[in-house]
C-alpha atoms as a PDB file:
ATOM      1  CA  UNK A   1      21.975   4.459  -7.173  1.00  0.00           C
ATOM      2  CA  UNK A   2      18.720   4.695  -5.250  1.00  0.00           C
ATOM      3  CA  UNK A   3      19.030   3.570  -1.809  1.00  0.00           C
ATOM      4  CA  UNK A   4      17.210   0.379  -0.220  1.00  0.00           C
ATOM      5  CA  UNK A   5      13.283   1.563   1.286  1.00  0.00           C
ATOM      6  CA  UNK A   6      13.639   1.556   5.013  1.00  0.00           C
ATOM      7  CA  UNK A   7       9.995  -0.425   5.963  1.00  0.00           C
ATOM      8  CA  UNK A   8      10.350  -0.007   9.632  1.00  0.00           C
ATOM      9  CA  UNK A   9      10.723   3.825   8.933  1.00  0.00           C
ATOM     10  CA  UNK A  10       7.417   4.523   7.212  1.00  0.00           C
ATOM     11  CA  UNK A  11       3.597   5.097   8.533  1.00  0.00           C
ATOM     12  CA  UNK A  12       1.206   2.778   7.325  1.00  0.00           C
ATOM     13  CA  UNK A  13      -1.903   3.398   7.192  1.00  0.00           C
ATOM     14  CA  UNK A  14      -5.235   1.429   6.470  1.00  0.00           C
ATOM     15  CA  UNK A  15      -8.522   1.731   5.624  1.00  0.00           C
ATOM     16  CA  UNK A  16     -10.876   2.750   8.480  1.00  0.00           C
ATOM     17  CA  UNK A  17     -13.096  -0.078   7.249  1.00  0.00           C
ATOM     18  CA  UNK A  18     -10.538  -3.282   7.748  1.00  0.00           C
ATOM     19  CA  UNK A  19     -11.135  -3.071  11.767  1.00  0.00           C
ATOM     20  CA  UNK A  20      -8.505  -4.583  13.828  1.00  0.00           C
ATOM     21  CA  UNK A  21      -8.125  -8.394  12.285  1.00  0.00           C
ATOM     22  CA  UNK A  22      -5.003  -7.483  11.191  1.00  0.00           C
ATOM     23  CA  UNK A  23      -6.039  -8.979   7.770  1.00  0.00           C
ATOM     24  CA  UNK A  24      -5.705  -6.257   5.177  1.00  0.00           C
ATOM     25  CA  UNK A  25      -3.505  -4.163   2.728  1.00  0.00           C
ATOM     26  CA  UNK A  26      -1.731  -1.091   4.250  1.00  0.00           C
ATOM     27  CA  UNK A  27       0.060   2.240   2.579  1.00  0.00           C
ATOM     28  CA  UNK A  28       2.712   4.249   3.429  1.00  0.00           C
ATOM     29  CA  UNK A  29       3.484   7.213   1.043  1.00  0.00           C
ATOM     30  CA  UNK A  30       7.314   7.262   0.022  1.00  0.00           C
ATOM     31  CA  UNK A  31       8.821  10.318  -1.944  1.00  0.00           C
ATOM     32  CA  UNK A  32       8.741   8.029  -5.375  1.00  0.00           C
ATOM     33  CA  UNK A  33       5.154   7.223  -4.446  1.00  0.00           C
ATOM     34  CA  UNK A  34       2.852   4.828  -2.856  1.00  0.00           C
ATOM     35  CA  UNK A  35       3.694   1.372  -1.587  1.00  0.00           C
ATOM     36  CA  UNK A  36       1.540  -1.335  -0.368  1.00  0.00           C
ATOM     37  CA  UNK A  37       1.773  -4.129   1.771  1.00  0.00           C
ATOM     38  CA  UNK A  38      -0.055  -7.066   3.456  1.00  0.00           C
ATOM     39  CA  UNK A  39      -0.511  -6.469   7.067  1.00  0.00           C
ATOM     40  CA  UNK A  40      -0.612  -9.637   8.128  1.00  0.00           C
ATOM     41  CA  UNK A  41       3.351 -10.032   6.727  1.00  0.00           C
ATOM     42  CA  UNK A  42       4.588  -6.901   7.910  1.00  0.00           C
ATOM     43  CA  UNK A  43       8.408  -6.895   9.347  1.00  0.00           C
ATOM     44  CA  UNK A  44       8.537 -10.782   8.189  1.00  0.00           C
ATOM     45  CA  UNK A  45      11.959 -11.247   6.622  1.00  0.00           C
ATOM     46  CA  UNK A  46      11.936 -11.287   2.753  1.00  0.00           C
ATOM     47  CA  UNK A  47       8.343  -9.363   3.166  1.00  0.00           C
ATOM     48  CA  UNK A  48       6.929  -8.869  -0.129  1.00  0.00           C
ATOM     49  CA  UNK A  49       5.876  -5.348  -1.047  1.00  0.00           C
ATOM     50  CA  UNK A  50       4.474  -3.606  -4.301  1.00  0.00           C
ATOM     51  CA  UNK A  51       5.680   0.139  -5.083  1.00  0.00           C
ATOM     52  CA  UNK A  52       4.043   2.512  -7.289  1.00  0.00           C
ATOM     53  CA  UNK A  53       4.765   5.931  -8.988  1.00  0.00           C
ATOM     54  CA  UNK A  54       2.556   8.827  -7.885  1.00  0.00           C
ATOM     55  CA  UNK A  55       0.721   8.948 -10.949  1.00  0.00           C
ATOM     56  CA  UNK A  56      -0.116   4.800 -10.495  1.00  0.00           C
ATOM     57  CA  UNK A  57      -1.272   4.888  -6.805  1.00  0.00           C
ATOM     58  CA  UNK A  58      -3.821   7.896  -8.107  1.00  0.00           C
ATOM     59  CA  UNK A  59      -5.164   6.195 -11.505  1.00  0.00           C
ATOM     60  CA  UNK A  60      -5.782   3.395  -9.226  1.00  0.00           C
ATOM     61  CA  UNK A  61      -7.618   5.116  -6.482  1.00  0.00           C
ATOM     62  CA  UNK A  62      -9.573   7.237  -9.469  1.00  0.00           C
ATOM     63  CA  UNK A  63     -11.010   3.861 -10.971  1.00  0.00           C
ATOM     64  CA  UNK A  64     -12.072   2.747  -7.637  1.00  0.00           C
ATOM     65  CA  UNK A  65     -13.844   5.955  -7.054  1.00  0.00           C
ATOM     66  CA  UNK A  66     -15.262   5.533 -10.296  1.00  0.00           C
ATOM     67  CA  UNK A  67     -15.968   1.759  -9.870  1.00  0.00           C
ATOM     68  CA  UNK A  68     -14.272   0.075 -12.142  1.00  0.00           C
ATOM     69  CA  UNK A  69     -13.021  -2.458 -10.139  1.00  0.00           C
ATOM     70  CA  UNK A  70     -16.783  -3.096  -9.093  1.00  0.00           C
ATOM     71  CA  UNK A  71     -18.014  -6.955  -9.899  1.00  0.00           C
ATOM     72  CA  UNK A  72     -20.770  -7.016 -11.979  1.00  0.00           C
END
């Protein structure tokens, strides 16, 4: 049974381009992966956060580097 992900425990980290609103989407690497979260909501109660394998979290950066997530 896996165990619950301690939040609190983890180091997130954000882009270097958000500055310091406070309004953006932070990281923290896990040993299953990659999860994300908004920083505006962090430590709420019932905080809503989105995990990914390894192999997710890097296809995803990969077609950003590559741009396909650019608008037209």
């Amino acid at each position: 049974m896996e165990q619950p992900l301690d939040l609190a425990s983890l180091r997130w980290f954000k882009s270097s381009y958000s500055g310091d609103q406070g309004a953006c989407v932070e990281i923290a690497h896990t040993p299953a992966g990659v999860v994300v979260r908004d920083s505006k909501q962090n430590d709420q109660p019932g905080q809503q956060i989105f995990q990914f394998t390894g192999a997710e979290w890097q296809a995803f950066v990969d077609g950003a580097r590559n741009g396909e997530f650019d608008l037209p």
